[in-house]
PDB file of N, CA and C in Angstrom:
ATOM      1  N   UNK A   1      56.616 -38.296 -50.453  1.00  0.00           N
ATOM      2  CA  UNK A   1      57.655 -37.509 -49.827  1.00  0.00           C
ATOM      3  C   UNK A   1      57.608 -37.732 -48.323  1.00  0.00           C
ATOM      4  N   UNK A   2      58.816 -37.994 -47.337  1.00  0.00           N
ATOM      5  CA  UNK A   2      59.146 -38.335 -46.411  1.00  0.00           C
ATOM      6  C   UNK A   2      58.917 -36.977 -45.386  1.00  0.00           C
ATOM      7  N   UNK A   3      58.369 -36.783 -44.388  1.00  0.00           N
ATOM      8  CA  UNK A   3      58.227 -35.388 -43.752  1.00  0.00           C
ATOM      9  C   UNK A   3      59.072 -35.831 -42.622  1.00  0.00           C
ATOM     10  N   UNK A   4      59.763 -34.675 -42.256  1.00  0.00           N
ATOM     11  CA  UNK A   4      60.652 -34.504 -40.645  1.00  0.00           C
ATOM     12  C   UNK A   4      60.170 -34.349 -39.953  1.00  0.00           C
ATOM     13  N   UNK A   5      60.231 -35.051 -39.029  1.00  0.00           N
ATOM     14  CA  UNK A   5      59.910 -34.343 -37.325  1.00  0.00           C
ATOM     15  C   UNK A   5      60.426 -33.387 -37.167  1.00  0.00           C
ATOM     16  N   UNK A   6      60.328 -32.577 -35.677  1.00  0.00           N
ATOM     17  CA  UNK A   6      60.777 -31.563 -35.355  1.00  0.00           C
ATOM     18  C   UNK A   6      62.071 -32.116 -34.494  1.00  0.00           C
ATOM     19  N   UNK A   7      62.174 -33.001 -34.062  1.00  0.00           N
ATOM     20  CA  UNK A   7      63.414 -33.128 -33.471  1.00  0.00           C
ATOM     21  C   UNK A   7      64.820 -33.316 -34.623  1.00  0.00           C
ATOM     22  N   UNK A   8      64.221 -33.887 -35.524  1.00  0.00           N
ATOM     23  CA  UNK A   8      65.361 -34.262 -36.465  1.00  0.00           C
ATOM     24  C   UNK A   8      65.857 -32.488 -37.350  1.00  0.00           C
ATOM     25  N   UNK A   9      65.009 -31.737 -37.603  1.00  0.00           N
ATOM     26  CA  UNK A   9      65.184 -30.628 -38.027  1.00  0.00           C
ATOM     27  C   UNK A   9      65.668 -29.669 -36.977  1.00  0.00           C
ATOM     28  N   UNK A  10      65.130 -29.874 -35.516  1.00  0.00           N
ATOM     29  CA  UNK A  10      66.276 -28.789 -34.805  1.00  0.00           C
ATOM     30  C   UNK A  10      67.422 -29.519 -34.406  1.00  0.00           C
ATOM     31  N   UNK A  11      67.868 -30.563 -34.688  1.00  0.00           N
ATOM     32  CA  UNK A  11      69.063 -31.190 -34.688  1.00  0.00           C
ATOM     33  C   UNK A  11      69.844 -30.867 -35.705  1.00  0.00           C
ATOM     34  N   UNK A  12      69.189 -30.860 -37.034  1.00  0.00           N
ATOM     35  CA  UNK A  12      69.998 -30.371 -38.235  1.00  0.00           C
ATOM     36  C   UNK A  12      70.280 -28.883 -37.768  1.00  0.00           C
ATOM     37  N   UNK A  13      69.260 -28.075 -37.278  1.00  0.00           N
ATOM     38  CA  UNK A  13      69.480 -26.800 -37.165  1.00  0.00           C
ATOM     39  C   UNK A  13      70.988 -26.233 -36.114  1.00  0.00           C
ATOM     40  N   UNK A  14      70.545 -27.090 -35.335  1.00  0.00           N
ATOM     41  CA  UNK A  14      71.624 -27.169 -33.632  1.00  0.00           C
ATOM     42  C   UNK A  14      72.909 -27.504 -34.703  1.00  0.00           C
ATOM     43  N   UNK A  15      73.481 -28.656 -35.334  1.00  0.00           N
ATOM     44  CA  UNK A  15      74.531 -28.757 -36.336  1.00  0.00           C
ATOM     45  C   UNK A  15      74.961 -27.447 -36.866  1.00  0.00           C
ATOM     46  N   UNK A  16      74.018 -27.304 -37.672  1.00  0.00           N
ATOM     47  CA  UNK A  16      74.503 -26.113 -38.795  1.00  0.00           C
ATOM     48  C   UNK A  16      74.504 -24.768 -38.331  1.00  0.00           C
ATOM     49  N   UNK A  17      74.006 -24.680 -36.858  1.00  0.00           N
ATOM     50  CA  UNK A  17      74.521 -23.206 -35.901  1.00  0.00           C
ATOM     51  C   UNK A  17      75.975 -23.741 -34.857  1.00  0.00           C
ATOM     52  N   UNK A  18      76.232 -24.551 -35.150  1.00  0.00           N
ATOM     53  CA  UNK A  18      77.214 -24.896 -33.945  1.00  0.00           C
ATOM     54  C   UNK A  18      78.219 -24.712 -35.136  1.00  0.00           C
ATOM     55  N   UNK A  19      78.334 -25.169 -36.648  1.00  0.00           N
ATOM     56  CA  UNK A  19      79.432 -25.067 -37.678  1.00  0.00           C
ATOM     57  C   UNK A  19      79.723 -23.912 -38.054  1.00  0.00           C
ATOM     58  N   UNK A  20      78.770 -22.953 -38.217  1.00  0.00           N
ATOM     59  CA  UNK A  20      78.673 -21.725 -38.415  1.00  0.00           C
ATOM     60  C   UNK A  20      79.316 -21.084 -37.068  1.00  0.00           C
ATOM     61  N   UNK A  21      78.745 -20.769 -35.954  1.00  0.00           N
ATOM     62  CA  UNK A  21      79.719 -20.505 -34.479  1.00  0.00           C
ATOM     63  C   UNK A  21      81.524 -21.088 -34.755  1.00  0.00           C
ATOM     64  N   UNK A  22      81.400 -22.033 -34.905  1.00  0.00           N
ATOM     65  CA  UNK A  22      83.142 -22.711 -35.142  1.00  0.00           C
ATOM     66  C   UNK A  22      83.582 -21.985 -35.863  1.00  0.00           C
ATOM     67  N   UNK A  23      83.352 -21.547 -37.072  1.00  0.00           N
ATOM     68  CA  UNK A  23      83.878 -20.989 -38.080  1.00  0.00           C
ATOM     69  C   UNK A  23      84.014 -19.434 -37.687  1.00  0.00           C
ATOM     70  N   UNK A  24      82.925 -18.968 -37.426  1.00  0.00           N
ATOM     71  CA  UNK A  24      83.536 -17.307 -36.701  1.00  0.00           C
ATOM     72  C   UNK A  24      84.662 -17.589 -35.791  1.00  0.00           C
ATOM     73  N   UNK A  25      84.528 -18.287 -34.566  1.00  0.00           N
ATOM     74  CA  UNK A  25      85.628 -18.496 -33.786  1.00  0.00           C
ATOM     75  C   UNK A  25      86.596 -18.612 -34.373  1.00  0.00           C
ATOM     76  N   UNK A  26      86.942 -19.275 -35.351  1.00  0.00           N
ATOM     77  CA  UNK A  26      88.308 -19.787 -35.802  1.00  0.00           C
ATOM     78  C   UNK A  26      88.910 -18.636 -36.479  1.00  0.00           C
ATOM     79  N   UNK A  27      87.788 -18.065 -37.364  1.00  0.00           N
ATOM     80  CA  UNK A  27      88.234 -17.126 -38.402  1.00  0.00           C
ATOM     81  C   UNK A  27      88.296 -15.320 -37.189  1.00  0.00           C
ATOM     82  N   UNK A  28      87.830 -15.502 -36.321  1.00  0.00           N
ATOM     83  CA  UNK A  28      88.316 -14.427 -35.612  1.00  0.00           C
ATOM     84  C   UNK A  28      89.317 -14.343 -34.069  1.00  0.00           C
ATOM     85  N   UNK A  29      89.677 -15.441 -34.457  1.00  0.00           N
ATOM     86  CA  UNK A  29      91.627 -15.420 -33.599  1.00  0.00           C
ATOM     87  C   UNK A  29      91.583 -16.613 -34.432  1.00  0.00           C
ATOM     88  N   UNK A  30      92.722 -16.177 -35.422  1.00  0.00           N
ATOM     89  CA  UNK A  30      93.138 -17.748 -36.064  1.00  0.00           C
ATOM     90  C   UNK A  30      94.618 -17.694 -35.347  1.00  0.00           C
ATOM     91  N   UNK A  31      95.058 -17.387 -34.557  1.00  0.00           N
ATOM     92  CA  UNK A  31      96.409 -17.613 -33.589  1.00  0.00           C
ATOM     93  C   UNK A  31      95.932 -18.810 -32.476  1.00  0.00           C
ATOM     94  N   UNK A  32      94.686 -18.877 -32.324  1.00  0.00           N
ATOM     95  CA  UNK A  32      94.171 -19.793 -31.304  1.00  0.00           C
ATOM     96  C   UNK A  32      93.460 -20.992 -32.085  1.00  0.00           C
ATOM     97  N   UNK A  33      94.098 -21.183 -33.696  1.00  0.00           N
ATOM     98  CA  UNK A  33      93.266 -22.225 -33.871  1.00  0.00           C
ATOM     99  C   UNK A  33      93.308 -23.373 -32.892  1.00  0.00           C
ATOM    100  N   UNK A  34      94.246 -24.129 -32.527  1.00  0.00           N
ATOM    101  CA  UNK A  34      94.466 -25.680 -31.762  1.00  0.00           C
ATOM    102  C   UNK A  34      93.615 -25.720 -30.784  1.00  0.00           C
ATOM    103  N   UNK A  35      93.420 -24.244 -30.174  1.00  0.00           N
ATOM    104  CA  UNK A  35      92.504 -24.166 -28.473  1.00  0.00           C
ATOM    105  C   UNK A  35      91.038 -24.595 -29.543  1.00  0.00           C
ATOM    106  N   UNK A  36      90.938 -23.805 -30.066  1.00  0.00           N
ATOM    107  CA  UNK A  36      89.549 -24.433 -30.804  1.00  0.00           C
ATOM    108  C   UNK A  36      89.522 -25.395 -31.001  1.00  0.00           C
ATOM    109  N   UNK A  37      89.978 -26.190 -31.979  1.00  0.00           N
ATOM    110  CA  UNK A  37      89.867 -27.874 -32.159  1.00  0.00           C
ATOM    111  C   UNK A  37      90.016 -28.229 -30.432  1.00  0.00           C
ATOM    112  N   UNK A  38      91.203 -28.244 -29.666  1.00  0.00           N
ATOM    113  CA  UNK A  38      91.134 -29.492 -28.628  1.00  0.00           C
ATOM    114  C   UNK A  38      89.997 -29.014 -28.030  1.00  0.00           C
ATOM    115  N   UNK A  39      89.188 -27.700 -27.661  1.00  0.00           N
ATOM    116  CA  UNK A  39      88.071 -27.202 -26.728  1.00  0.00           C
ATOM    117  C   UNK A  39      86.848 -28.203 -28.104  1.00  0.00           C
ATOM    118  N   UNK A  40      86.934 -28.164 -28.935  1.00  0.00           N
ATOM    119  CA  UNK A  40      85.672 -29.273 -29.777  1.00  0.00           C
ATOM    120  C   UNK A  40      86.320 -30.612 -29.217  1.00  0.00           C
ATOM    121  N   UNK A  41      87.265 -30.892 -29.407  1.00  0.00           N
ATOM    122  CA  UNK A  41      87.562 -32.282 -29.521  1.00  0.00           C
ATOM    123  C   UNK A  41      87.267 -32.773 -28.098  1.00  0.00           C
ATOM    124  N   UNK A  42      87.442 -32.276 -26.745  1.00  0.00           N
ATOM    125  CA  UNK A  42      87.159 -32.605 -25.549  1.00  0.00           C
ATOM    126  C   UNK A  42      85.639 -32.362 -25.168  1.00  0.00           C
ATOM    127  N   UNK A  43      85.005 -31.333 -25.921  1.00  0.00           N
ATOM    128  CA  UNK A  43      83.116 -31.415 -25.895  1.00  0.00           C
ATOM    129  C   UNK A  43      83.071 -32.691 -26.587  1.00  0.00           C
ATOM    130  N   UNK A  44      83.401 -33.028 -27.746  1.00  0.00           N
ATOM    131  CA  UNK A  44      82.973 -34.199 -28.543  1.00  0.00           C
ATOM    132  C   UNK A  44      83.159 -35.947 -27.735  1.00  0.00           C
ATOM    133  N   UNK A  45      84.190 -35.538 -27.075  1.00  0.00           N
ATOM    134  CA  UNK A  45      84.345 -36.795 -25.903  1.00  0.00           C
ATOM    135  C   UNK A  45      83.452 -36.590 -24.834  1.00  0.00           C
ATOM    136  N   UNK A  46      83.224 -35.542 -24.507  1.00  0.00           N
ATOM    137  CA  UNK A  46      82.301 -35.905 -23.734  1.00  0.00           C
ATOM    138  C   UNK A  46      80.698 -36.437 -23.728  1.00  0.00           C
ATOM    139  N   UNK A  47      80.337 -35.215 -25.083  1.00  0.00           N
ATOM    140  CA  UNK A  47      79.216 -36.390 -25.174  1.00  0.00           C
ATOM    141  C   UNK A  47      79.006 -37.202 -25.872  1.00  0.00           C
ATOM    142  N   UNK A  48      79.881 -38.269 -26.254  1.00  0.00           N
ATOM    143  CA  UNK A  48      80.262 -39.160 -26.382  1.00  0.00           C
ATOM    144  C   UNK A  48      80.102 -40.192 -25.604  1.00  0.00           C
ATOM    145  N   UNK A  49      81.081 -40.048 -24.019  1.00  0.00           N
ATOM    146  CA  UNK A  49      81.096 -40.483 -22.883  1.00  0.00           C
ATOM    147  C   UNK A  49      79.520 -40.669 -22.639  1.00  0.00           C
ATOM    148  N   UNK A  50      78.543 -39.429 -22.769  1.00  0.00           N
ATOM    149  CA  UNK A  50      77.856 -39.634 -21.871  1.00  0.00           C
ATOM    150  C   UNK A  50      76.294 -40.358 -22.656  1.00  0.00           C
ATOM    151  N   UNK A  51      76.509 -40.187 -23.885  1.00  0.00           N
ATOM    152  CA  UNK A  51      75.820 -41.273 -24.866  1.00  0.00           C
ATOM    153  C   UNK A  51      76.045 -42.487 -24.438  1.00  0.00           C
ATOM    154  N   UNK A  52      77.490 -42.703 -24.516  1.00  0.00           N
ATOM    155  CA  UNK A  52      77.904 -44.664 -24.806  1.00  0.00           C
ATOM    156  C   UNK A  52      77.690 -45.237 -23.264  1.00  0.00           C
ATOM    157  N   UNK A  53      78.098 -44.191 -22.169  1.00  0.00           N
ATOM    158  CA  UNK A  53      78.430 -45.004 -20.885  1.00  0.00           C
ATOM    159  C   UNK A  53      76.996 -45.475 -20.195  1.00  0.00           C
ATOM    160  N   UNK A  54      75.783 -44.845 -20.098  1.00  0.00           N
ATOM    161  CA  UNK A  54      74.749 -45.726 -20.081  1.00  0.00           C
ATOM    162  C   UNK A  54      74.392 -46.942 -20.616  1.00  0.00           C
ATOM    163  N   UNK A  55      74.456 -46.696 -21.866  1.00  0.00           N
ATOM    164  CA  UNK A  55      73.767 -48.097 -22.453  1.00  0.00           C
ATOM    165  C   UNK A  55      75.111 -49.260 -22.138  1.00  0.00           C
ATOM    166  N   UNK A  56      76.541 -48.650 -21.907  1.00  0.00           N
ATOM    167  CA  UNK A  56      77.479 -50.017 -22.022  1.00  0.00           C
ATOM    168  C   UNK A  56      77.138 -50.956 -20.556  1.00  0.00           C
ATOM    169  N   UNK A  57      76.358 -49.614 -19.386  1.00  0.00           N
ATOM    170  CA  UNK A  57      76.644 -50.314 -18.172  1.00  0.00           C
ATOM    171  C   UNK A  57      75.351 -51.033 -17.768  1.00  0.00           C
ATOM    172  N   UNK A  58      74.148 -50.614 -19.072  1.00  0.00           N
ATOM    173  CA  UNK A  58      72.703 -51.101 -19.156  1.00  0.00           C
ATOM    174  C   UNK A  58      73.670 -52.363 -19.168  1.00  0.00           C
ATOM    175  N   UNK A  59      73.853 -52.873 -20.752  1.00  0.00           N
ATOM    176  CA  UNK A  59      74.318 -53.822 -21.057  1.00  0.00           C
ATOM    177  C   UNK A  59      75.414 -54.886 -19.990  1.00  0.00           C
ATOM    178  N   UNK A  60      76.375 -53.960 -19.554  1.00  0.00           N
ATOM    179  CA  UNK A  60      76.786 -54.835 -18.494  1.00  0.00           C
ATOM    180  C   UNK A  60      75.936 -55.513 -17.629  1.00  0.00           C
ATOM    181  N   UNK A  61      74.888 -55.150 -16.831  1.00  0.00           N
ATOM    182  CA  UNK A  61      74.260 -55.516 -15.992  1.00  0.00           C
ATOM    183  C   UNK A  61      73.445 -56.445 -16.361  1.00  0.00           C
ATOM    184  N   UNK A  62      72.683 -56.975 -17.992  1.00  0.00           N
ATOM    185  CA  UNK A  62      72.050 -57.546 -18.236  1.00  0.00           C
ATOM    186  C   UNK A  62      72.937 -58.923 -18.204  1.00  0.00           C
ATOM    187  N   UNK A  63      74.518 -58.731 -18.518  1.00  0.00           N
ATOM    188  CA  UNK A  63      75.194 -59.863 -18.931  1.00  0.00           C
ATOM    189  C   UNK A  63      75.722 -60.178 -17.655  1.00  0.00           C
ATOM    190  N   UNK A  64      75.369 -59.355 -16.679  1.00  0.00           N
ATOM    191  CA  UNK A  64      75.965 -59.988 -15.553  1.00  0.00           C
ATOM    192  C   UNK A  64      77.566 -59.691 -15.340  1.00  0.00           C
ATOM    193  N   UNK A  65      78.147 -58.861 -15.541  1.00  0.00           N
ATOM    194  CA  UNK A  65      79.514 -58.341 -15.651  1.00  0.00           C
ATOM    195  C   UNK A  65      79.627 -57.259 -14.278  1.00  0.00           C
TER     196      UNK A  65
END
């Protein structure tokens, strides 16, 4: 049997409290669903942004760009 680290389990944990949070939000003003999605959808770009844009400009620099 495969054992977890602790980072991978408070990551699952951080997930499954952030889905749970969404879901009260939504379900307590559902007149504001869209603000909910675009307020996720613009966190989700960001760290996004701030995942990918290091390593693309690591990478640039190695290739000389």
């Amino acid at each position: 049997m495969t054992t977890l680290s602790g980072a991978v389990l408070g990551g699952t944990g951080l997930v499954a409290a952030a889905t749970v949070a969404g879901t009260w939000l939504v379900r307590r003003r559902p007149g504001q669903r869209q603000s909910w999605f675009a307020a996720a959808a613009g966190v989700l770009l960001i760290i996004a942004g701030l995942h990918l844009l290091p390593d693309a400009w690591a990478d640039a620099r190695e290739a000389e760009i």
